[in-house]
N, C-alpha and C. Protein backbone atom coordinates (compact mmCIF):
# COMPACT_ATOMS: atom_id res chain seq x y z
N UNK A 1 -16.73 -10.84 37.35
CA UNK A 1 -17.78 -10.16 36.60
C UNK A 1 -17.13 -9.23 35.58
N UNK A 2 -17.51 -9.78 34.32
CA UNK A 2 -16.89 -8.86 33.19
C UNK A 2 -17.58 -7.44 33.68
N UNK A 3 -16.54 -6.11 32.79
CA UNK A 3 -17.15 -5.07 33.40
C UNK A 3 -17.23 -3.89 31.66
N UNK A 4 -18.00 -3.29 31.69
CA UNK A 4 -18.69 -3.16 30.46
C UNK A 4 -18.53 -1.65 30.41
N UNK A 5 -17.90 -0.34 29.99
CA UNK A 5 -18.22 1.14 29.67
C UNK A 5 -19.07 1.43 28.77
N UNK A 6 -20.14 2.34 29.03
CA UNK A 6 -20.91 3.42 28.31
C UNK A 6 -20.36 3.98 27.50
N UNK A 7 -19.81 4.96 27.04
CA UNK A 7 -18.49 5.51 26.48
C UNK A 7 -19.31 6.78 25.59
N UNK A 8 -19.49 8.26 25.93
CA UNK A 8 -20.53 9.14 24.57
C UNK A 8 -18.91 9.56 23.90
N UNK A 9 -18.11 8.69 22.89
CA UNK A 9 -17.23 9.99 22.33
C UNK A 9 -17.41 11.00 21.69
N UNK A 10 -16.83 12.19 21.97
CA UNK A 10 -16.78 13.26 21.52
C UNK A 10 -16.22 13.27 19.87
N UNK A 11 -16.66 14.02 19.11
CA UNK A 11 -16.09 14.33 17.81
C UNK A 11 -14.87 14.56 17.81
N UNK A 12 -14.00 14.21 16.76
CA UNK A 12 -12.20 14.50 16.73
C UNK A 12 -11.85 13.55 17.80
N UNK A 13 -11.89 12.13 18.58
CA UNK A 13 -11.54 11.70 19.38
C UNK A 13 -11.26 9.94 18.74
N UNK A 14 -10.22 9.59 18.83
CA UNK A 14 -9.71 8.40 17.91
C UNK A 14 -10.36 7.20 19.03
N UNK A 15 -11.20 6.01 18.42
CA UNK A 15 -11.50 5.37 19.36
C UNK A 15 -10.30 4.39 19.52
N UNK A 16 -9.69 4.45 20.09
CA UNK A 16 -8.19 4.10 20.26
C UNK A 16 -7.44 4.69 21.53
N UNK A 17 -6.37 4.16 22.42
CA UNK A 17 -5.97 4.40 23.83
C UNK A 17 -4.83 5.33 23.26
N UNK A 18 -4.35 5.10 22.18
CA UNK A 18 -3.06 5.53 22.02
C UNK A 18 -3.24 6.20 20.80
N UNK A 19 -2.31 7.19 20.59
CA UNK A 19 -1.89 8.08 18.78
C UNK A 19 -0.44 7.62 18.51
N UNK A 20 -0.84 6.69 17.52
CA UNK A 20 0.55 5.88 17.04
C UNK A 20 1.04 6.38 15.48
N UNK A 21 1.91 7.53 15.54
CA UNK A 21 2.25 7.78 13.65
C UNK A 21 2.01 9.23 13.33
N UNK A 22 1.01 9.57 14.02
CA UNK A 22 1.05 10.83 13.99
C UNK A 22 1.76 11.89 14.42
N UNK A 23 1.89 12.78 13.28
CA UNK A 23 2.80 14.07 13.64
C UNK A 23 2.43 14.59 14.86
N UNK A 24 0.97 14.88 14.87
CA UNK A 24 0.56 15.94 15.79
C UNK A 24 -0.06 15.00 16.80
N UNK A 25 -0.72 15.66 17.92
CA UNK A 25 -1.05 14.83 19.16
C UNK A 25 -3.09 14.69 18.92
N UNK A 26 -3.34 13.56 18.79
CA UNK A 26 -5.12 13.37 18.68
C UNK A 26 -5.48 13.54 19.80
N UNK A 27 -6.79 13.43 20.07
CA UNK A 27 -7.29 13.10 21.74
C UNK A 27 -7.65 11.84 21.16
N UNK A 28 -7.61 10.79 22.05
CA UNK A 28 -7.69 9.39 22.37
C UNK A 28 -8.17 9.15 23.48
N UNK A 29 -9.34 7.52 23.74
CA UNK A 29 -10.04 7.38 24.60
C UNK A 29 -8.84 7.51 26.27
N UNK A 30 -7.49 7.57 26.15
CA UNK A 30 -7.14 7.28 27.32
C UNK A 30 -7.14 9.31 27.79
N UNK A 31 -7.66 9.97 27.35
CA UNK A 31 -7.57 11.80 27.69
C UNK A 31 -9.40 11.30 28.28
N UNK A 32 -10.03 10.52 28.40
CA UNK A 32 -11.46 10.65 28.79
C UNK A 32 -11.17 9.53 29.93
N UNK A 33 -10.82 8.02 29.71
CA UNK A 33 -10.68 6.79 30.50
C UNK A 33 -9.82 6.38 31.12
N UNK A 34 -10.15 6.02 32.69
CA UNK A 34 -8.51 6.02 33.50
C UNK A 34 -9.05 4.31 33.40
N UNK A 35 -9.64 3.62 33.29
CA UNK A 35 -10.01 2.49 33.58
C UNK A 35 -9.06 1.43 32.80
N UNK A 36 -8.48 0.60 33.46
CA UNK A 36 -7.77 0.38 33.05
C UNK A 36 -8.30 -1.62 32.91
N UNK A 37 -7.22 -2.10 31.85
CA UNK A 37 -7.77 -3.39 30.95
C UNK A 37 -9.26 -3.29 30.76
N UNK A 38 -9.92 -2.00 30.04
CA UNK A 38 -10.83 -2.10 29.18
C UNK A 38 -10.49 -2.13 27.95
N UNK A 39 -11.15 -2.21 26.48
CA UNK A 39 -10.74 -2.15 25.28
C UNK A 39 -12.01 -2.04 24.77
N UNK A 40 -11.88 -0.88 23.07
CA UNK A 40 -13.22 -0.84 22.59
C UNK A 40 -13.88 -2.24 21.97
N UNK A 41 -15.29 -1.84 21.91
CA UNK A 41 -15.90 -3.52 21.36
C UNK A 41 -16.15 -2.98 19.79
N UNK A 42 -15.29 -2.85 19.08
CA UNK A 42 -15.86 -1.78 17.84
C UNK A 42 -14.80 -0.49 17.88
N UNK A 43 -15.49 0.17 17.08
CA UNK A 43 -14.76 1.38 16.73
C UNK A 43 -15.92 2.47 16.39
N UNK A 44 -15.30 3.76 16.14
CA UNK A 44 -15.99 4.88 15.72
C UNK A 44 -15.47 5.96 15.08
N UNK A 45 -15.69 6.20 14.09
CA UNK A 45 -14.58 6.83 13.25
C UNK A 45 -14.38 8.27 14.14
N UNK A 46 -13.15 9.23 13.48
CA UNK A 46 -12.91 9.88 14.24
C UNK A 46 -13.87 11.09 14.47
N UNK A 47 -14.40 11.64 13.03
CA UNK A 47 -15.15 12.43 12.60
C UNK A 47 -16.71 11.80 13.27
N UNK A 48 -17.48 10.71 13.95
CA UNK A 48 -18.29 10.67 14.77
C UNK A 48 -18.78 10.67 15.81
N UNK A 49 -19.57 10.62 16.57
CA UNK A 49 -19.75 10.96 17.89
C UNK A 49 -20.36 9.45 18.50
N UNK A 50 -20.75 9.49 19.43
CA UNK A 50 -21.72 8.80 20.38
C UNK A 50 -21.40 7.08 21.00
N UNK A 51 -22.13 6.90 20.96
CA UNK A 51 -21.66 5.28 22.10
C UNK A 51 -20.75 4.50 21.69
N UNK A 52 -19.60 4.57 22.34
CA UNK A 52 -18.47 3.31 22.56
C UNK A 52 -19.08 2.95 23.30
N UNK A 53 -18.74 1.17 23.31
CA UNK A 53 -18.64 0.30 24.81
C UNK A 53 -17.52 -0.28 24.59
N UNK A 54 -17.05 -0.35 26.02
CA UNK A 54 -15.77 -0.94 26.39
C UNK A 54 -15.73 -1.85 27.07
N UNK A 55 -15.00 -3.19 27.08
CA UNK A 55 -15.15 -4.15 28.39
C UNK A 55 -13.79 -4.81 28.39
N UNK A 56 -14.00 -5.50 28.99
CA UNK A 56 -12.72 -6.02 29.75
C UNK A 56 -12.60 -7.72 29.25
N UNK A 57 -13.97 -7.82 29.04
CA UNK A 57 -14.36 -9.25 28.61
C UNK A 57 -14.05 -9.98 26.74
N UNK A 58 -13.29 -10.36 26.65
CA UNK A 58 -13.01 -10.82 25.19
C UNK A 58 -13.99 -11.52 24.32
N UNK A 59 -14.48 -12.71 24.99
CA UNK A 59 -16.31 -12.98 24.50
C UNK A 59 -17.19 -11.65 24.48
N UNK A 60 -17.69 -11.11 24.80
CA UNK A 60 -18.17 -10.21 25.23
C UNK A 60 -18.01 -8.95 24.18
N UNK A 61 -16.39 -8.80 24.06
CA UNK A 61 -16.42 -8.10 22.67
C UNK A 61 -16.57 -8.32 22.02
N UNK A 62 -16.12 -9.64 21.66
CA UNK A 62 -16.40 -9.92 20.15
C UNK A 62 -17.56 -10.59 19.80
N UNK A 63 -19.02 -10.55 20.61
CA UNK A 63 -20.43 -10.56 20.46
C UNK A 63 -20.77 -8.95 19.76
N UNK A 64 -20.15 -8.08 20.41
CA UNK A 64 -20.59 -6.81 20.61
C UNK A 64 -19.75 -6.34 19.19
N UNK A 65 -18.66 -6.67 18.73
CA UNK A 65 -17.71 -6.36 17.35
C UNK A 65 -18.27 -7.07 16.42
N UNK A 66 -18.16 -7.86 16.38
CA UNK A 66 -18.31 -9.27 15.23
C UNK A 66 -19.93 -9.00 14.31
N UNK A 67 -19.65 -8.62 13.15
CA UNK A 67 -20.65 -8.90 11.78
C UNK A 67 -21.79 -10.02 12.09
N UNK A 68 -21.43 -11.16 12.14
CA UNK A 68 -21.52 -12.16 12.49
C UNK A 68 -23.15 -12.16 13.17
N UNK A 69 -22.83 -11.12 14.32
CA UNK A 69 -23.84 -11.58 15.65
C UNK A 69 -25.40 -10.73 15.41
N UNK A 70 -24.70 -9.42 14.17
CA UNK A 70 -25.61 -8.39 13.68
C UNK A 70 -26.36 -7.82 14.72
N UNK A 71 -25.62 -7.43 15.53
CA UNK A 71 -26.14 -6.65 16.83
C UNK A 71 -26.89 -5.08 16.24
N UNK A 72 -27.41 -5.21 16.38
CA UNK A 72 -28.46 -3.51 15.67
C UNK A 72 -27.78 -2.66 16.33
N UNK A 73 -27.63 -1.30 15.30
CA UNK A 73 -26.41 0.02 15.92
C UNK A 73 -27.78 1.08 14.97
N UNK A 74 -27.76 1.90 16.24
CA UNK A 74 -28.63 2.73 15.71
C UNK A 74 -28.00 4.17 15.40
N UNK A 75 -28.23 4.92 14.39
CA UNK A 75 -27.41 6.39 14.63
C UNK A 75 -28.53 7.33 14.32
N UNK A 76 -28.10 8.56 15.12
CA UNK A 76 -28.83 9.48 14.23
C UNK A 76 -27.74 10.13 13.68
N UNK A 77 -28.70 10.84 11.97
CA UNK A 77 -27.68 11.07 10.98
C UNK A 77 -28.21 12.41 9.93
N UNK A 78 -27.25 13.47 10.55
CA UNK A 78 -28.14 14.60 9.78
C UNK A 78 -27.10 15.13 8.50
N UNK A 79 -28.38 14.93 7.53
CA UNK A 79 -27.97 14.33 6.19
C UNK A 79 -28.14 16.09 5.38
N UNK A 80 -27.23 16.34 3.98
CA UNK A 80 -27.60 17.34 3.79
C UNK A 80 -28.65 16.95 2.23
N UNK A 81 -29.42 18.00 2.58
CA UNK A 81 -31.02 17.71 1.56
C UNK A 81 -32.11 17.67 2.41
N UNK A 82 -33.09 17.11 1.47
CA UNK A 82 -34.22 16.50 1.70
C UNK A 82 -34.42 15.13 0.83
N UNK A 83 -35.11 14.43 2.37
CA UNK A 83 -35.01 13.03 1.27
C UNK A 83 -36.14 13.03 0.54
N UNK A 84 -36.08 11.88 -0.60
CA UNK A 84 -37.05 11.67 -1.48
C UNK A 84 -37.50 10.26 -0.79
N UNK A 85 -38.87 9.79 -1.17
CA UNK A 85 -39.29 8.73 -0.86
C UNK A 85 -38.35 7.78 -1.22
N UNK A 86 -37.32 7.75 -2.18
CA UNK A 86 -36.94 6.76 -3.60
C UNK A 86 -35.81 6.72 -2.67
N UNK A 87 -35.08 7.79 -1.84
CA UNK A 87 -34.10 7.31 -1.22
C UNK A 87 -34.06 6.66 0.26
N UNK A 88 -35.04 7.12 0.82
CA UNK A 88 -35.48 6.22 2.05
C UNK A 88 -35.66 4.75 1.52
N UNK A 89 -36.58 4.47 0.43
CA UNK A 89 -36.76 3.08 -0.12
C UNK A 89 -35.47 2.61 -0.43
N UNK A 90 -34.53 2.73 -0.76
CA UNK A 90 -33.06 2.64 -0.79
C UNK A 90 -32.44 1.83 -0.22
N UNK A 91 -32.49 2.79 0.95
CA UNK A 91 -31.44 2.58 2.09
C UNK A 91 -32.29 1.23 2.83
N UNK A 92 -33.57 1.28 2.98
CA UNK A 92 -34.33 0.10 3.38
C UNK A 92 -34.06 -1.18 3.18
N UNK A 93 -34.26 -1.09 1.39
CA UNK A 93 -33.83 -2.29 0.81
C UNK A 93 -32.27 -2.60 0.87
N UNK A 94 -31.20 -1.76 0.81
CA UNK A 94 -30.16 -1.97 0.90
C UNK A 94 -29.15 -1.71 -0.19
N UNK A 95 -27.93 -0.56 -0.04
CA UNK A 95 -27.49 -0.10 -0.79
C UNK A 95 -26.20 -0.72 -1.64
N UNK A 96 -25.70 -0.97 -3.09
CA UNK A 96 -24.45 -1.23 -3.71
C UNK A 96 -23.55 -0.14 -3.09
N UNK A 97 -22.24 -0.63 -2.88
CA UNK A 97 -21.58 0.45 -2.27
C UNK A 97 -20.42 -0.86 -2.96
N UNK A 98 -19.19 -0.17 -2.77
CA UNK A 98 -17.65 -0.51 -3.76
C UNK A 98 -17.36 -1.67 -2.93
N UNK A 99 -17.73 -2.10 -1.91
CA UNK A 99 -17.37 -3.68 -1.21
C UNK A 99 -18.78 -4.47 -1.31
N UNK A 100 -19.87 -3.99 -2.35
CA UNK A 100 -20.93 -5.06 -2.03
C UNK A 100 -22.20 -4.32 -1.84
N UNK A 101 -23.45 -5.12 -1.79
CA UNK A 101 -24.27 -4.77 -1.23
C UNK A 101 -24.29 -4.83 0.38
N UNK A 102 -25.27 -3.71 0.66
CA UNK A 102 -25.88 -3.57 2.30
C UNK A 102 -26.49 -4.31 2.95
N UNK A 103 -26.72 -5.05 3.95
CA UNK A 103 -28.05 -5.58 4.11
C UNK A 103 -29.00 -4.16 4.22
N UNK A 104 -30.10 -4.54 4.49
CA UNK A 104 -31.38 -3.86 4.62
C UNK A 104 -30.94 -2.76 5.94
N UNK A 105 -31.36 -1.59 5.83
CA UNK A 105 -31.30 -0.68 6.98
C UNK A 105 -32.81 -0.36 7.65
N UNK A 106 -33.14 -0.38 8.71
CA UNK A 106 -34.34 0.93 9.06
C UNK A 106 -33.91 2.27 9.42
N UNK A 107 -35.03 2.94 8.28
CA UNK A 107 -34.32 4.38 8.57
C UNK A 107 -35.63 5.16 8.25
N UNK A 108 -35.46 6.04 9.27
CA UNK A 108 -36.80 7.20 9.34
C UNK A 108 -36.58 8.86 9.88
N UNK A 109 -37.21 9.55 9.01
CA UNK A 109 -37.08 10.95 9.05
C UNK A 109 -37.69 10.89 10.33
N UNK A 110 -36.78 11.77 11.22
CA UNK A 110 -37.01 12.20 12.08
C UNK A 110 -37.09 13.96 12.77
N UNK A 111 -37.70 14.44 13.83
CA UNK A 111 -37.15 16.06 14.26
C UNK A 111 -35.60 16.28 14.44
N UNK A 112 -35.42 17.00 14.43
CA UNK A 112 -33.54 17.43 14.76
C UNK A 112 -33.94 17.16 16.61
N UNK A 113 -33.31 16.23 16.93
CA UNK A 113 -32.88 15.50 18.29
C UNK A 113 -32.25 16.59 19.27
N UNK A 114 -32.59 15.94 19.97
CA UNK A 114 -31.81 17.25 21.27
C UNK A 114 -30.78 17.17 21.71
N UNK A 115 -29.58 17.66 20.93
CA UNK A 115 -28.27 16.87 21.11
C UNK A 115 -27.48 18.02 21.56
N UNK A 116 -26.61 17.66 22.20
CA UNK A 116 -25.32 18.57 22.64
C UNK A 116 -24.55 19.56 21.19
N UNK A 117 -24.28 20.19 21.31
CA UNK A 117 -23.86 21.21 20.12
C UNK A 117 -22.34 20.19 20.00
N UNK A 118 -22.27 20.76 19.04
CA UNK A 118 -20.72 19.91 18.08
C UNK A 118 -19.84 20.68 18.06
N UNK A 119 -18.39 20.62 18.79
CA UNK A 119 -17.44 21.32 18.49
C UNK A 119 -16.36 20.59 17.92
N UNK A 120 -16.28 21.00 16.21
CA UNK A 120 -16.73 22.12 15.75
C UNK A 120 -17.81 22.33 15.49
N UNK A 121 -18.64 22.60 14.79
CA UNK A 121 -20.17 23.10 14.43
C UNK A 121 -19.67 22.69 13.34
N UNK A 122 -21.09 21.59 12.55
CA UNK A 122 -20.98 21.27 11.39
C UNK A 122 -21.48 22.67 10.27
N UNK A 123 -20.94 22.36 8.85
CA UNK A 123 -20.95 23.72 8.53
C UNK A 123 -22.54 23.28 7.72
N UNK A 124 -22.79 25.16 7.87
CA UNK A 124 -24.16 25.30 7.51
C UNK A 124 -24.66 26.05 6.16
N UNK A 125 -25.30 25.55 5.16
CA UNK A 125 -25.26 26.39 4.29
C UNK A 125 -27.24 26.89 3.71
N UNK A 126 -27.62 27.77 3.54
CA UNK A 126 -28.29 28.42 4.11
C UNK A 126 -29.44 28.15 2.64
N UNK A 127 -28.45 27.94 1.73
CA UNK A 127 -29.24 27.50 0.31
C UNK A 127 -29.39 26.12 0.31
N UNK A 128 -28.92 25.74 1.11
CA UNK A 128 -28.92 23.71 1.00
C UNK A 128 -29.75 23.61 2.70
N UNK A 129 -30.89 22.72 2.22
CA UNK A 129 -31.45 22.25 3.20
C UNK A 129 -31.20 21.22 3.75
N UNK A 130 -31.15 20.40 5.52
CA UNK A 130 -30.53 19.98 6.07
C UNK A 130 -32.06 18.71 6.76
N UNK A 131 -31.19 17.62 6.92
CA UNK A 131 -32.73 16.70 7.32
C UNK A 131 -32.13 15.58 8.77
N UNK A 132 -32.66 14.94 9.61
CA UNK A 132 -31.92 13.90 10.52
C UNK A 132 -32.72 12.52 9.97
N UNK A 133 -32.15 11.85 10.13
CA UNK A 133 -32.95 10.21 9.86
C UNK A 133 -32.12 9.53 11.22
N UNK A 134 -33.36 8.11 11.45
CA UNK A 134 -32.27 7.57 12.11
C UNK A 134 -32.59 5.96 11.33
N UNK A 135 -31.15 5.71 11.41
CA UNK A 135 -30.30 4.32 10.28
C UNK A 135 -30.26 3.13 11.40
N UNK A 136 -30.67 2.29 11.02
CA UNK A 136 -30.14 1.17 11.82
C UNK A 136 -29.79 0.01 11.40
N UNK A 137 -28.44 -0.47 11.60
CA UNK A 137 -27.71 -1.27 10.89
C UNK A 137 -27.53 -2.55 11.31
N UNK A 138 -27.33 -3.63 10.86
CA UNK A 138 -26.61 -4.55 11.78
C UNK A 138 -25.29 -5.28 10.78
N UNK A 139 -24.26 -4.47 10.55
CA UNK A 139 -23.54 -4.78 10.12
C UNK A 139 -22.75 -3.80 10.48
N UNK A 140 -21.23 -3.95 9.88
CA UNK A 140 -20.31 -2.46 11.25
C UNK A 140 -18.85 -2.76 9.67
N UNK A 141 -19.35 -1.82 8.54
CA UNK A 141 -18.28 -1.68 7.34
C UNK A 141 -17.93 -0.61 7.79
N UNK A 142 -16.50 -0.04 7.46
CA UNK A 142 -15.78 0.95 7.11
C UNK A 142 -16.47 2.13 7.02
N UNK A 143 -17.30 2.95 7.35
CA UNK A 143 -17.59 4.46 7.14
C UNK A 143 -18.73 3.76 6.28
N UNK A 144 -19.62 2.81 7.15
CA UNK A 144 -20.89 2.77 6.29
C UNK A 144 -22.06 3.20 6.16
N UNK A 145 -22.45 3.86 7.38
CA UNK A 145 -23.93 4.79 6.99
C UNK A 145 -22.87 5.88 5.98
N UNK A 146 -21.97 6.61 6.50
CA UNK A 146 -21.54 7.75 5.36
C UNK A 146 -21.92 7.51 4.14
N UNK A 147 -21.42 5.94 4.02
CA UNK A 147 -21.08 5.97 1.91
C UNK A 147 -22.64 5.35 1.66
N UNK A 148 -23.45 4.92 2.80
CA UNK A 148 -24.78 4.47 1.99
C UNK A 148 -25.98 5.81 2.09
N UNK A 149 -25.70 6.85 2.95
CA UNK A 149 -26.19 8.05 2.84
C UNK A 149 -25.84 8.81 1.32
N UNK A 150 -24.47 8.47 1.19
CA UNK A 150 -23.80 9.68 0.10
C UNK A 150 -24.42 8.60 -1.11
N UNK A 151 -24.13 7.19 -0.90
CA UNK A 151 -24.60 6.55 -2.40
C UNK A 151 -26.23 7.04 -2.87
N UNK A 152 -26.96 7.29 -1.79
CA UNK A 152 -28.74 8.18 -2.58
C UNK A 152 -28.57 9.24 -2.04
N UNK A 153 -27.27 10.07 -2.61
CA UNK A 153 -27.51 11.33 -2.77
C UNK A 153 -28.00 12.39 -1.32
N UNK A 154 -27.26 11.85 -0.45
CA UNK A 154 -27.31 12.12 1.21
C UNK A 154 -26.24 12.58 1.81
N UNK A 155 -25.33 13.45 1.67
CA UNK A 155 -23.82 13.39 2.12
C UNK A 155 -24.47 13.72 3.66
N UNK A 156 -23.60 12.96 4.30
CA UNK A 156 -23.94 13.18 6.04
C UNK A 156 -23.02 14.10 6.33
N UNK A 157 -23.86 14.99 6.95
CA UNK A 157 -23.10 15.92 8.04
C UNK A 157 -22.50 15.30 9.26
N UNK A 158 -23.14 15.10 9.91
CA UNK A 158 -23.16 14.74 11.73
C UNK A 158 -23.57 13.44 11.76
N UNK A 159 -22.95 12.80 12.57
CA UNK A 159 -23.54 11.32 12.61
C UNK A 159 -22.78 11.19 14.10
N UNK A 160 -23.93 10.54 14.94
CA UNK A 160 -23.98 10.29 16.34
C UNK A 160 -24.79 8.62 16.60
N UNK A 161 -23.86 7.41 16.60
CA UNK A 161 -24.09 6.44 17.64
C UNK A 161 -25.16 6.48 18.28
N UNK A 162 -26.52 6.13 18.81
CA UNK A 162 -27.32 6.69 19.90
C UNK A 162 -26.95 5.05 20.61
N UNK A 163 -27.51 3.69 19.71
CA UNK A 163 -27.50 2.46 20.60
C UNK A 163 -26.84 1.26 20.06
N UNK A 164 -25.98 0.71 20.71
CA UNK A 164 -25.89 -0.60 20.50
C UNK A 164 -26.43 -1.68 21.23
N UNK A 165 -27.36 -2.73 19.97
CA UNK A 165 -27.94 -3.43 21.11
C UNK A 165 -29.33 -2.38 22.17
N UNK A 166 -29.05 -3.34 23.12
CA UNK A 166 -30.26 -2.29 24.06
C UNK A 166 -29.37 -1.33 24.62
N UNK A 167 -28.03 -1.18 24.61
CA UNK A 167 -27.49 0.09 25.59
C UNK A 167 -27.58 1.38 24.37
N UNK A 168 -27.91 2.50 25.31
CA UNK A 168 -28.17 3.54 24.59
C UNK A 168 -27.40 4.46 25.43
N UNK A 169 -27.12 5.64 24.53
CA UNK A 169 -26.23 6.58 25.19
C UNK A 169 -26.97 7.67 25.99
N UNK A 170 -28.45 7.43 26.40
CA UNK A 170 -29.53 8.28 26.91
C UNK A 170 -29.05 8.80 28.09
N UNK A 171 -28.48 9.81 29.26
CA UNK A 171 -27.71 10.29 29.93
C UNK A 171 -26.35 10.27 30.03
N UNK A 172 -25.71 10.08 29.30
CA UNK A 172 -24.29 10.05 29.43
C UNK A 172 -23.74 11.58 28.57
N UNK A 173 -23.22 12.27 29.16
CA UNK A 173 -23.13 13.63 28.21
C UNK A 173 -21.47 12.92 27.73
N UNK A 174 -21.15 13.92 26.48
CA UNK A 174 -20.17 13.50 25.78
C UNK A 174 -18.65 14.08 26.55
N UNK A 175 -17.65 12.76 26.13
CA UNK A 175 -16.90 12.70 27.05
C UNK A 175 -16.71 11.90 28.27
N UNK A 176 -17.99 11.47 28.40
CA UNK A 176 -18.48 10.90 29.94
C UNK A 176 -18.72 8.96 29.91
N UNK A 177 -18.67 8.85 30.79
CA UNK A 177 -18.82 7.39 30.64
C UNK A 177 -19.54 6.43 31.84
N UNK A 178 -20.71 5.75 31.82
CA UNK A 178 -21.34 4.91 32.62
C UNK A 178 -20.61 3.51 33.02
N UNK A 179 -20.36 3.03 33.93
CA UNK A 179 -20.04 1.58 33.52
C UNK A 179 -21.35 1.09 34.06
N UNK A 180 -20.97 -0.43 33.75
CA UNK A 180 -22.53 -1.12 34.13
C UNK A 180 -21.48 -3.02 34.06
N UNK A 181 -22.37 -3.87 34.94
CA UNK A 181 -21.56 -5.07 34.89
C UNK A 181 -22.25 -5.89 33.77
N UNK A 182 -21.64 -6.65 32.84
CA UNK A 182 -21.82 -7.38 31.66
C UNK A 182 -22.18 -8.47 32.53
């Protein structure tokens, strides 16, 4: 029985077992995971938070990795502004960005979510107003809600993973990890 991790990473945490090149020392999933022959199905940049899954299973990842399968990844994403209708319609239809167009996103203003505080604390500025949406993708580019937030005028603050697929990171506090059998 393939075996499958929850995974909430923490911000500043390389989704990666190892820090290979670097001067200084990262935290990496092996300072959270003793589990051993798991591997991520995906990635998460370092600067984001929320659901890794990990498995052990090579099919399995690469259902869960692969463009291809357009597995829906949901984030919430607190953007600095206020949106305009014109940029929600945007991101819907799907944004030009320097490798191409987007496919289509769903994305909807939402309340500020009840999330664990961020260390560090994203910075706050008191003349610039602050909004959450949540994006849902099924495609997995390079830092792509970032650059399709920033392309209508959205620079993201905070951006947190909530689901891939049907697994969601709904009890797992950050740092922490569920397994469950694939």
């Amino acid at each position: 029985m393939a075996r499958l991790l929850l995974f909430n990473k923490p911000f500043a945490v390389l989704s990666q077992f190892t820090d290979r090149g670097s001067p200084t020392t990262r935290a990496t999933l092996s300072d959270f995971i003793a589990v051993k022959g798991v591997y991520p199905a995906g990635r998460l940049d370092r600067d984001s938070e929320g659901l890794l899954l990990l498995t052990d299973d090579g099919r399995l990842q690469a259902r869960i990795a692969e463009p291809r399968f357009k597995l829906p990844k949901t984030y919430l994403v607190q953007v600095e502004g206020e949106p305009e209708d014109a940029a929600l319609a945007a991101l819907r239809r799907g944004v030009q960005l320097k490798d191409g167009m987007t496919l289509p996103a769903e994305v909807a203003a939402i309340d500020p979510p009840d999330l664990w505080p961020r260390n560090p604390p994203i910075r706050v500025r008191k003349s610039v107003p602050d909004c959450w949406l949540t994006i849902t993708i099924r495609e997995g580019r390079n830092r792509q809600v970032r650059r399709m937030t920033a392309a209508v005028g959205l620079p993201t603050l905070r951006l947190v993973r909530w689901s891939i697929g049907d697994w969601t990171l709904a009890g797992i506090a950050p740092g922490q990890y569920r397994e469950l059998s694939a």
